[in-house]
N, C-alpha and C. Protein backbone atom coordinates (compact mmCIF):
# COMPACT_ATOMS: atom_id res chain seq x y z
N UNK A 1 0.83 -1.18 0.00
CA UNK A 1 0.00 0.00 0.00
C UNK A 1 0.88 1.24 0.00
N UNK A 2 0.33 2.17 -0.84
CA UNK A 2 1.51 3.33 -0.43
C UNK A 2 0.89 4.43 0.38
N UNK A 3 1.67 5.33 0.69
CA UNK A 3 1.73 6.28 1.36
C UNK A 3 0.19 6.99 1.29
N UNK A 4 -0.26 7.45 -0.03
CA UNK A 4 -1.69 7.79 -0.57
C UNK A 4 -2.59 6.91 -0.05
N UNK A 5 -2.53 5.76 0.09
CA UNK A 5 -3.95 5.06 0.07
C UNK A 5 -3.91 4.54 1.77
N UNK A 6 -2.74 4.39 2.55
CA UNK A 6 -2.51 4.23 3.89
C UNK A 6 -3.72 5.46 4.81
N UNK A 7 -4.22 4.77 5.56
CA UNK A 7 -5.25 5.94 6.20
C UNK A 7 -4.30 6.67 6.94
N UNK A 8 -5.20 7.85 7.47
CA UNK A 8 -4.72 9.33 7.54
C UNK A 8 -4.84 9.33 9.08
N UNK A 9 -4.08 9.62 9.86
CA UNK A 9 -4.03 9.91 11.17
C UNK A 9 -4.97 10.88 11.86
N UNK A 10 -6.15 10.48 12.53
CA UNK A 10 -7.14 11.36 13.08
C UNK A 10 -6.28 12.54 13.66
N UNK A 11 -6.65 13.84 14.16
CA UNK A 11 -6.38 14.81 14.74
C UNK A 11 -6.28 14.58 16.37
N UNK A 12 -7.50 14.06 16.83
CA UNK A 12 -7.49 13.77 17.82
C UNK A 12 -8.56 12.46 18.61
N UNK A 13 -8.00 11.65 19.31
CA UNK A 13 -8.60 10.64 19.97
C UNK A 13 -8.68 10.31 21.15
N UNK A 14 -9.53 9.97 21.97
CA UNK A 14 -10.02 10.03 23.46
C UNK A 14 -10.42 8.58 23.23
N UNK A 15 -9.74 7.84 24.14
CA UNK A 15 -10.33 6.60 24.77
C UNK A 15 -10.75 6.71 25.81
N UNK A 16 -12.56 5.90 25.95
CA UNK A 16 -13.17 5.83 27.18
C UNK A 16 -13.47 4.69 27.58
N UNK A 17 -13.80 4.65 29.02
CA UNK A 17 -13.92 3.27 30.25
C UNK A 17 -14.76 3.81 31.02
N UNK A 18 -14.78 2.76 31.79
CA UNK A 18 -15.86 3.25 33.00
C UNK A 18 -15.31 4.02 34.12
N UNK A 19 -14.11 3.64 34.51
CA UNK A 19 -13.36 3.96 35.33
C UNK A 19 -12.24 5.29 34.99
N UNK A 20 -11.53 4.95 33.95
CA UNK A 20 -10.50 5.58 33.82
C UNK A 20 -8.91 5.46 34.49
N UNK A 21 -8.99 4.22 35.08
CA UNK A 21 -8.17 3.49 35.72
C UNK A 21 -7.17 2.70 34.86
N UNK A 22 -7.93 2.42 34.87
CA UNK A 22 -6.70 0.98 33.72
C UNK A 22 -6.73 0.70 32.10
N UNK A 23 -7.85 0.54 31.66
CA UNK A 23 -8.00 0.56 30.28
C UNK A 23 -7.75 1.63 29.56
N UNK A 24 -8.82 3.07 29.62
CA UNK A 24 -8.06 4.05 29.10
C UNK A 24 -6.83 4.85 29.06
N UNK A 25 -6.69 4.59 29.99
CA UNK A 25 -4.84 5.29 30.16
C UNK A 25 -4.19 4.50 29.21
N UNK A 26 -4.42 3.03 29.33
CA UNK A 26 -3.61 2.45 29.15
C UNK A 26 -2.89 2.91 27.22
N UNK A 27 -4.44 2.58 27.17
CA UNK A 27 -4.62 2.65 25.29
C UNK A 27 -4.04 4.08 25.15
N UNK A 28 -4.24 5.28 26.00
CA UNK A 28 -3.86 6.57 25.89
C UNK A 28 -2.28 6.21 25.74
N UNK A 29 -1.87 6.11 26.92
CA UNK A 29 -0.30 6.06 26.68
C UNK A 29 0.15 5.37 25.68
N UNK A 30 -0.02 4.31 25.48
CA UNK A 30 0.27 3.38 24.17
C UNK A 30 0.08 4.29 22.70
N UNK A 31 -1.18 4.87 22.13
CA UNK A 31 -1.42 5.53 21.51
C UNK A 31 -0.28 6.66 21.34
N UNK A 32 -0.10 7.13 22.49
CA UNK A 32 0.87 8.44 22.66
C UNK A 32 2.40 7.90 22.35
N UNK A 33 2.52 6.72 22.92
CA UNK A 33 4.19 6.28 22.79
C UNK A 33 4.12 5.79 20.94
N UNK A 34 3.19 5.48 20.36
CA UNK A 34 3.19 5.34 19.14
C UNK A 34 3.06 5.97 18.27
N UNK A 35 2.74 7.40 18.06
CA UNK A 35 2.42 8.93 17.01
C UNK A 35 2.28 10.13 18.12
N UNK A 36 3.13 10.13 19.38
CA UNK A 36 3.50 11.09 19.88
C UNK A 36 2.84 12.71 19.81
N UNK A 37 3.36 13.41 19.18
CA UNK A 37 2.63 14.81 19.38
C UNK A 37 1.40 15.16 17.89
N UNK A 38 2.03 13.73 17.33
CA UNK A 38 1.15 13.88 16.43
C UNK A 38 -0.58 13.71 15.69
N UNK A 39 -0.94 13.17 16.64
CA UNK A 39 -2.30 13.07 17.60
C UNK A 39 -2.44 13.40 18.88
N UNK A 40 -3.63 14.84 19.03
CA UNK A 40 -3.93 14.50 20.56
C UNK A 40 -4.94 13.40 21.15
N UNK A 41 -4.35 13.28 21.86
CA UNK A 41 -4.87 11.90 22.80
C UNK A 41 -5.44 12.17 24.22
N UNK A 42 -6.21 11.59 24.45
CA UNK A 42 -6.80 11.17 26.15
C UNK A 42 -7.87 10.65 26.33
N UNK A 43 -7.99 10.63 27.23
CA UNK A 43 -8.53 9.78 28.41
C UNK A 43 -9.27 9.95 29.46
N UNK A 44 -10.86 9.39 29.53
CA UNK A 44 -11.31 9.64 30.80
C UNK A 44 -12.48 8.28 30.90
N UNK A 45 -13.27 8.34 32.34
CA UNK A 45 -14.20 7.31 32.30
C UNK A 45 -15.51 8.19 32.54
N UNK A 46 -16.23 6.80 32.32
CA UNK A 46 -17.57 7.68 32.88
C UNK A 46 -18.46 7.88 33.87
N UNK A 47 -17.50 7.45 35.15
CA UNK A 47 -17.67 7.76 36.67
C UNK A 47 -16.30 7.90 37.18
N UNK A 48 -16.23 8.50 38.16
CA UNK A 48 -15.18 9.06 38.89
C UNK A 48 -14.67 8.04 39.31
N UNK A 49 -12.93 7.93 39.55
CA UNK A 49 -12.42 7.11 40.02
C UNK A 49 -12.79 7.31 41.51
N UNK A 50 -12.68 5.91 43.17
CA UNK A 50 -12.83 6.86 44.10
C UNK A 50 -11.33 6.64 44.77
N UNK A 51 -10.32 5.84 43.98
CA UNK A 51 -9.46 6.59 44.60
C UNK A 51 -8.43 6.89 42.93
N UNK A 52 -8.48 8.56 42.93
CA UNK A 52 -7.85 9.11 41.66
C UNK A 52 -6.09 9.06 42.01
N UNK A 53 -5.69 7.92 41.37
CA UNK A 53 -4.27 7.83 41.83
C UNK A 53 -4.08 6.98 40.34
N UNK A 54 -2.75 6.70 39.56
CA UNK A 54 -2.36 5.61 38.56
C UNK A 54 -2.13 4.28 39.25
N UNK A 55 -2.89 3.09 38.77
CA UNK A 55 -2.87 1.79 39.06
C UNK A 55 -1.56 1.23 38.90
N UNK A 56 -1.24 0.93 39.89
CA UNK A 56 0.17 0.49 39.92
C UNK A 56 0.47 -0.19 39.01
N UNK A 57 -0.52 -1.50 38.37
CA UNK A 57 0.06 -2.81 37.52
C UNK A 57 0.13 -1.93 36.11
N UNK A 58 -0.66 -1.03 36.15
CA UNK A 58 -0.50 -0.18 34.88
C UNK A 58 0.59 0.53 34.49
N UNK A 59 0.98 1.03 35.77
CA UNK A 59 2.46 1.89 35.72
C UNK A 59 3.45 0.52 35.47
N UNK A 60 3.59 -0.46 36.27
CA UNK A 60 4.43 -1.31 35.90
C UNK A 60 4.60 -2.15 34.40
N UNK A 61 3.64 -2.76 33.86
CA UNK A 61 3.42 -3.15 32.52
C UNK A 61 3.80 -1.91 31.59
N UNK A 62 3.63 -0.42 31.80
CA UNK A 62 3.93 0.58 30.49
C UNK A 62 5.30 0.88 30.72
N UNK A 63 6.04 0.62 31.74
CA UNK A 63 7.32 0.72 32.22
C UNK A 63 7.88 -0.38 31.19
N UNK A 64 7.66 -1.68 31.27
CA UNK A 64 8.55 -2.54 30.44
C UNK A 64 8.49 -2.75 29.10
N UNK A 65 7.47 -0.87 28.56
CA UNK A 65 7.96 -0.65 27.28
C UNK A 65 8.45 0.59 27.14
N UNK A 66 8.90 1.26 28.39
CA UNK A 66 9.80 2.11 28.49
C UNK A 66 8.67 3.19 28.21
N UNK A 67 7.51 3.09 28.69
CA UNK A 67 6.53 4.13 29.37
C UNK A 67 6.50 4.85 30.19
N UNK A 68 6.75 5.74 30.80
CA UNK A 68 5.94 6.75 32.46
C UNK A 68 4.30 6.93 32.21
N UNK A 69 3.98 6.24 33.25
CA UNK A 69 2.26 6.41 33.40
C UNK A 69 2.24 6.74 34.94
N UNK A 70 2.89 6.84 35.80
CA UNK A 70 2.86 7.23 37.21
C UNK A 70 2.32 8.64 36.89
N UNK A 71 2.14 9.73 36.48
CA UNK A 71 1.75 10.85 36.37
C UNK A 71 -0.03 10.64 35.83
N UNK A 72 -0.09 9.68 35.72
CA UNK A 72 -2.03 9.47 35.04
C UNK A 72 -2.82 9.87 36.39
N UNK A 73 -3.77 10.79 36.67
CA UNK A 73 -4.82 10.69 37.14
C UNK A 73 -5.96 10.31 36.99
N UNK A 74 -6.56 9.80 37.12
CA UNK A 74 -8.27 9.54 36.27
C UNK A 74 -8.84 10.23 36.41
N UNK A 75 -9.64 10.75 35.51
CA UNK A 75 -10.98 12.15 35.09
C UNK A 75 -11.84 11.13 34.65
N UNK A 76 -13.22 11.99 35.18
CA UNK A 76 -14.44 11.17 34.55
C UNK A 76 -14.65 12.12 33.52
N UNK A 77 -15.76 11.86 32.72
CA UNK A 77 -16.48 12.15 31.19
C UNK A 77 -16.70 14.34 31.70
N UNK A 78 -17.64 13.78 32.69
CA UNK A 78 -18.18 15.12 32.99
C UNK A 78 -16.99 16.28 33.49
N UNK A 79 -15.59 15.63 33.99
CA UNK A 79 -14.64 16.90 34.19
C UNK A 79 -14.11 17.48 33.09
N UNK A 80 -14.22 16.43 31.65
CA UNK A 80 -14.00 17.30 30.34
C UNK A 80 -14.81 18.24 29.67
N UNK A 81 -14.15 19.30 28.79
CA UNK A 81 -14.93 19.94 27.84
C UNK A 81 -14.81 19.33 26.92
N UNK A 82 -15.80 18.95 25.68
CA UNK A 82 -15.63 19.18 24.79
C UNK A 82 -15.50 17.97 23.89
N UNK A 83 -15.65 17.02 25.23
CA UNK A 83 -15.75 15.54 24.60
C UNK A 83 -15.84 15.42 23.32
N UNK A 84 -17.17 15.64 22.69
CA UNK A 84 -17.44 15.47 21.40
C UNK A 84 -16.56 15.64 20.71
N UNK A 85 -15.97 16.66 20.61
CA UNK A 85 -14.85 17.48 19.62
C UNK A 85 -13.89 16.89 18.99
N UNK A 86 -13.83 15.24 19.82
CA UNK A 86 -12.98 14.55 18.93
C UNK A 86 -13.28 13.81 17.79
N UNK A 87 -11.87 13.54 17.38
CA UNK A 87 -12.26 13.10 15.80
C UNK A 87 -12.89 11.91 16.21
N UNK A 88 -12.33 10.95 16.90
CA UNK A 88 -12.30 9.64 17.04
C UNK A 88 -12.64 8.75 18.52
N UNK A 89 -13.68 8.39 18.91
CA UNK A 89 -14.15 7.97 20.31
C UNK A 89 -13.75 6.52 20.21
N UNK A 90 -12.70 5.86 21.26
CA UNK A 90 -12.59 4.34 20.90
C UNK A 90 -13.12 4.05 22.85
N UNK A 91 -14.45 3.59 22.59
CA UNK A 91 -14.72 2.98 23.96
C UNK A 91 -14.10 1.41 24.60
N UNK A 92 -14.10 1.24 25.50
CA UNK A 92 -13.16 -0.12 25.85
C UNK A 92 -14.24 -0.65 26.79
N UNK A 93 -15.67 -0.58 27.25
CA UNK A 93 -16.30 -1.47 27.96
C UNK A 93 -17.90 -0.39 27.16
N UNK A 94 -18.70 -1.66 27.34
CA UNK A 94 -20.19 -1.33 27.16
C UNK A 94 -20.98 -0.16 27.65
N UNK A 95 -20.63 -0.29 28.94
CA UNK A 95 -21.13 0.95 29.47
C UNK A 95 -20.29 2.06 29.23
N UNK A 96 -19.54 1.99 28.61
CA UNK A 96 -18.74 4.03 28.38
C UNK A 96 -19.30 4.07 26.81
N UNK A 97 -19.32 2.35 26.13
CA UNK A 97 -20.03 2.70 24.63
C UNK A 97 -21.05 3.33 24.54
N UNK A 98 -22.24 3.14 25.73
CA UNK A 98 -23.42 3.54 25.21
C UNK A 98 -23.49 5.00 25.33
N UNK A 99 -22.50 5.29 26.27
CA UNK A 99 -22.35 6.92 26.46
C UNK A 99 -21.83 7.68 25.69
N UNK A 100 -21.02 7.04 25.41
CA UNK A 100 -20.30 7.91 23.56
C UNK A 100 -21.27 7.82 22.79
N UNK A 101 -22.30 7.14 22.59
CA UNK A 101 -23.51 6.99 21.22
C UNK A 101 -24.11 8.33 21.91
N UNK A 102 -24.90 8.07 22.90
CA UNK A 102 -25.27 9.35 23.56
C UNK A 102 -24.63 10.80 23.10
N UNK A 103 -23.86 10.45 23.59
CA UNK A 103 -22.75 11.88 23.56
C UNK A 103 -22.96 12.58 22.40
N UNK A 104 -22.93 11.84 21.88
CA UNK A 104 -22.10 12.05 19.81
C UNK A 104 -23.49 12.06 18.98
N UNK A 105 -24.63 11.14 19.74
CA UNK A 105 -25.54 11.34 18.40
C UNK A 105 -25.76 12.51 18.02
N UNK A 106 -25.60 13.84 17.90
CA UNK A 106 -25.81 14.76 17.12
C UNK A 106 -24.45 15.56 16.73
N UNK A 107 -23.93 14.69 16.89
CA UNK A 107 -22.03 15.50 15.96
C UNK A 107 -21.51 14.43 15.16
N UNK A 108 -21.01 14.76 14.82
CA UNK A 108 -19.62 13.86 13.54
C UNK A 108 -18.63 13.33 13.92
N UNK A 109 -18.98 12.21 15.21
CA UNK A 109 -17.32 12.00 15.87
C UNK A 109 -17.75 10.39 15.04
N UNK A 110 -16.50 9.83 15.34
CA UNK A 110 -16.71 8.52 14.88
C UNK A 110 -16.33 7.54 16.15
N UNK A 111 -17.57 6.67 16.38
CA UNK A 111 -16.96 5.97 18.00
C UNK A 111 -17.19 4.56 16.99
N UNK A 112 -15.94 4.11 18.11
CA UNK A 112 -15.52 3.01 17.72
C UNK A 112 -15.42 1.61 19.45
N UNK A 113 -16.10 0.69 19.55
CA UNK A 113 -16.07 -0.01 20.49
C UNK A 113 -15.08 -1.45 20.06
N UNK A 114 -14.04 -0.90 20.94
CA UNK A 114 -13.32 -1.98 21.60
C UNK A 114 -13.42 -2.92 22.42
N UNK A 115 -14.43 -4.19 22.70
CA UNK A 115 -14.67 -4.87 23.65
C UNK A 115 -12.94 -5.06 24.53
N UNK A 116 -12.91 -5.08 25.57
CA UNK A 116 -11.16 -5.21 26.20
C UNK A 116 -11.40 -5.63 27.55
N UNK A 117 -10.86 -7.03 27.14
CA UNK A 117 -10.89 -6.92 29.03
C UNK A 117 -10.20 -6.37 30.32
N UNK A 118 -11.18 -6.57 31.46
CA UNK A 118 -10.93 -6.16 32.57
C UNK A 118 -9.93 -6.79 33.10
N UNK A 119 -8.36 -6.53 33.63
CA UNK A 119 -7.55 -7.26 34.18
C UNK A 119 -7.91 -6.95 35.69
N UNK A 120 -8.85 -6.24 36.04
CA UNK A 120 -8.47 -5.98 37.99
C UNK A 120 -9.53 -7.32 38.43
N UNK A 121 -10.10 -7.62 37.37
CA UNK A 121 -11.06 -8.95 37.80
C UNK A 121 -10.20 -10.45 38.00
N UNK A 122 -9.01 -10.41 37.49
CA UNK A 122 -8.43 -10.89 37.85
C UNK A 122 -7.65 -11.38 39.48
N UNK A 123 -7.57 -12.66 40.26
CA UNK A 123 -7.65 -12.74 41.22
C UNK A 123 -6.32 -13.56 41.43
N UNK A 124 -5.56 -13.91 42.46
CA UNK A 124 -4.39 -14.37 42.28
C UNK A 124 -3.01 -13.66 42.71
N UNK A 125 -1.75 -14.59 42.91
CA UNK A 125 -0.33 -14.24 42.59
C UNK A 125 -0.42 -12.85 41.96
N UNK A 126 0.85 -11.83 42.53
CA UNK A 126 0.95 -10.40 42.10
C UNK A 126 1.73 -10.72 40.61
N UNK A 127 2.37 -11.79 40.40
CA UNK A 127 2.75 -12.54 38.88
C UNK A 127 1.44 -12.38 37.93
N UNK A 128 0.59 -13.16 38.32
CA UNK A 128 -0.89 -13.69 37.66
C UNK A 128 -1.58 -12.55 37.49
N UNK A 129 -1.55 -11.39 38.36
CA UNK A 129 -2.33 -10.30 38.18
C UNK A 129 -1.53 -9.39 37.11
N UNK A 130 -0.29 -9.53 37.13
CA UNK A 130 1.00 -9.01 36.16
C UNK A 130 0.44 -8.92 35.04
N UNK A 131 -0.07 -11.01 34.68
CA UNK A 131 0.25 -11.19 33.38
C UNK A 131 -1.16 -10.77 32.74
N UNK A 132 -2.38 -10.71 33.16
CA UNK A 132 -3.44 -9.88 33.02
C UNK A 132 -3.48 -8.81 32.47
N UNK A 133 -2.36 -7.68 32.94
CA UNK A 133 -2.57 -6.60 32.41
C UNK A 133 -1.66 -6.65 31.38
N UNK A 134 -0.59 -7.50 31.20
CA UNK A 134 0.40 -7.60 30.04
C UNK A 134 -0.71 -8.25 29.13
N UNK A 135 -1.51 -9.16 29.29
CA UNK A 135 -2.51 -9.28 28.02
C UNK A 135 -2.97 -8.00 27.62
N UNK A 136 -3.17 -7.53 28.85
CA UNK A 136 -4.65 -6.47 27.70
C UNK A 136 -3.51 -5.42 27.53
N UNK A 137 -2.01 -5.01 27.65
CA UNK A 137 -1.27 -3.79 27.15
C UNK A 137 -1.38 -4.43 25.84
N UNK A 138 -0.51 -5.91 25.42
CA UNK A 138 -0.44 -6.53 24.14
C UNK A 138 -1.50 -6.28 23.21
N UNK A 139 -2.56 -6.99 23.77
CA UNK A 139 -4.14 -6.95 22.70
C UNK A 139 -4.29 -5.36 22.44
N UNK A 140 -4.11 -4.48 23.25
CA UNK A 140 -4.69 -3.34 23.52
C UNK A 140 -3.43 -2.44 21.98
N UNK A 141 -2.17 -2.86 22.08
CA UNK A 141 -0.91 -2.34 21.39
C UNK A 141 -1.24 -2.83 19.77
N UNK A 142 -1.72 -3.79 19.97
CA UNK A 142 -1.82 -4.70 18.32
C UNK A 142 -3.13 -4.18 17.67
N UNK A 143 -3.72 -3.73 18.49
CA UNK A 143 -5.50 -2.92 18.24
C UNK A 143 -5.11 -1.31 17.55
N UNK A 144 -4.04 -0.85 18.25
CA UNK A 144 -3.68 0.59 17.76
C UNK A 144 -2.85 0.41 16.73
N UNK A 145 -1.93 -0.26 16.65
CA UNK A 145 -1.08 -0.69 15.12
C UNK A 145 -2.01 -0.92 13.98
N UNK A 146 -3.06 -1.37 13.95
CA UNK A 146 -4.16 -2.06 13.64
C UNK A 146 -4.32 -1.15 12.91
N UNK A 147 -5.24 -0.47 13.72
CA UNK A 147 -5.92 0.91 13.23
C UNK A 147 -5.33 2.20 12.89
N UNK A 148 -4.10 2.75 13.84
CA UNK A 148 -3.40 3.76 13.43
C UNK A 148 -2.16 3.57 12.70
N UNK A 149 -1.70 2.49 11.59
CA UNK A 149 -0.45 2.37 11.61
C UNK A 149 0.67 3.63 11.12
N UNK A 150 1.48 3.32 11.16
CA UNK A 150 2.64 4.06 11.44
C UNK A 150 3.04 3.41 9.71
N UNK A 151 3.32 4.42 9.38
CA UNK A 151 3.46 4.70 7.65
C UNK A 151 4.31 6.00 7.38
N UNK A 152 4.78 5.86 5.70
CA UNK A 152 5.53 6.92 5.72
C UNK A 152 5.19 8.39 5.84
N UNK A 153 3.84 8.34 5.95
CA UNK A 153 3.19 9.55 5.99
C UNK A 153 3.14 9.89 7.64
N UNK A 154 2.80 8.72 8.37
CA UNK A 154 3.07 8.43 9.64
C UNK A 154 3.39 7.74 10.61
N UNK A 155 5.27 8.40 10.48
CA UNK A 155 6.09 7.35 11.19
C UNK A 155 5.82 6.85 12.69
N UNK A 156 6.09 5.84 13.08
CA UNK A 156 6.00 5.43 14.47
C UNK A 156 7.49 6.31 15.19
N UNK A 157 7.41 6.03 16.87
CA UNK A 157 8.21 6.48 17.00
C UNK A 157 9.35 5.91 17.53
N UNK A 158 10.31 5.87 17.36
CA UNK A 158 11.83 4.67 17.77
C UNK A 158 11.41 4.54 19.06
């Protein structure tokens, strides 16, 4: 495929969750470590975290791709402006999907549902809970290559 017919890098994309804990950051940072300043990106859920701090297994899994996510807070839907405004809505659980349909039915965003699982449902060894969220960084990394790839029009970043 060349450069012309390779799709075009949205302007801007917001991944949503329920939480804003673990899934959206996650895809946020990932997103961000992959086309950098060249999409804006973020992240929120659609209830308040109740404790607004970065999930540790999250900080640890984006670390062993040479991530910083210790600086993530979680925001819910309602502390943003402007939601709509993005190009591109990628929801990661049912309930933040139906709220982006909501949101958006009367604008031009394009939402897109990611079914993704939940790793905190996971129970077990601090290993076993590890490898949980290393699934869903993986699935979650191969989903954005997927969709945003990195082409000569838009390089990935070393």
């Amino acid at each position: 495929m060349s450069a012309e017919t390779q799709p075009k890098l949205p302007g801007s994309v917001l991944f949503m969750c329920s939480l804003n804990a673990v899934r959206s950051p996650m895809a946020a940072a990932l997103m961000r470590h992959l086309h950098g300043s060249r999409v804006f990106v973020d992240s929120c859920g659609i209830r308040p975290e109740p404790e607004p701090v970065a999930d540790p297994f999250v900080v640890q899994v984006l670390a062993e791709l040479g991530i910083d996510a210790g600086e993530h807070v979680p925001k819910a839907l309602d502390e943003m402006e402007g939601a709509s405004g993005f190009d591109v809505i990628i929801t990661l659980s049912p309930e933040a999907h139906h709220h982006a349909l909501e949101l958006t039915r009367t604008s031009a965003v394009e939402v897109e549902y990611w079914p993704t699982f939940d790793p905190t449902a996971v129970m077990g060894s601090r290993e076993q809970r590890l490898s949980a969220y290393r699934v869903m960084r993986d699935d979650l990394l191969k989903r954005l290559q997927a969709r945003f790839p990195a082409t000569a029009a838009n390089p990935a970043r070393a």
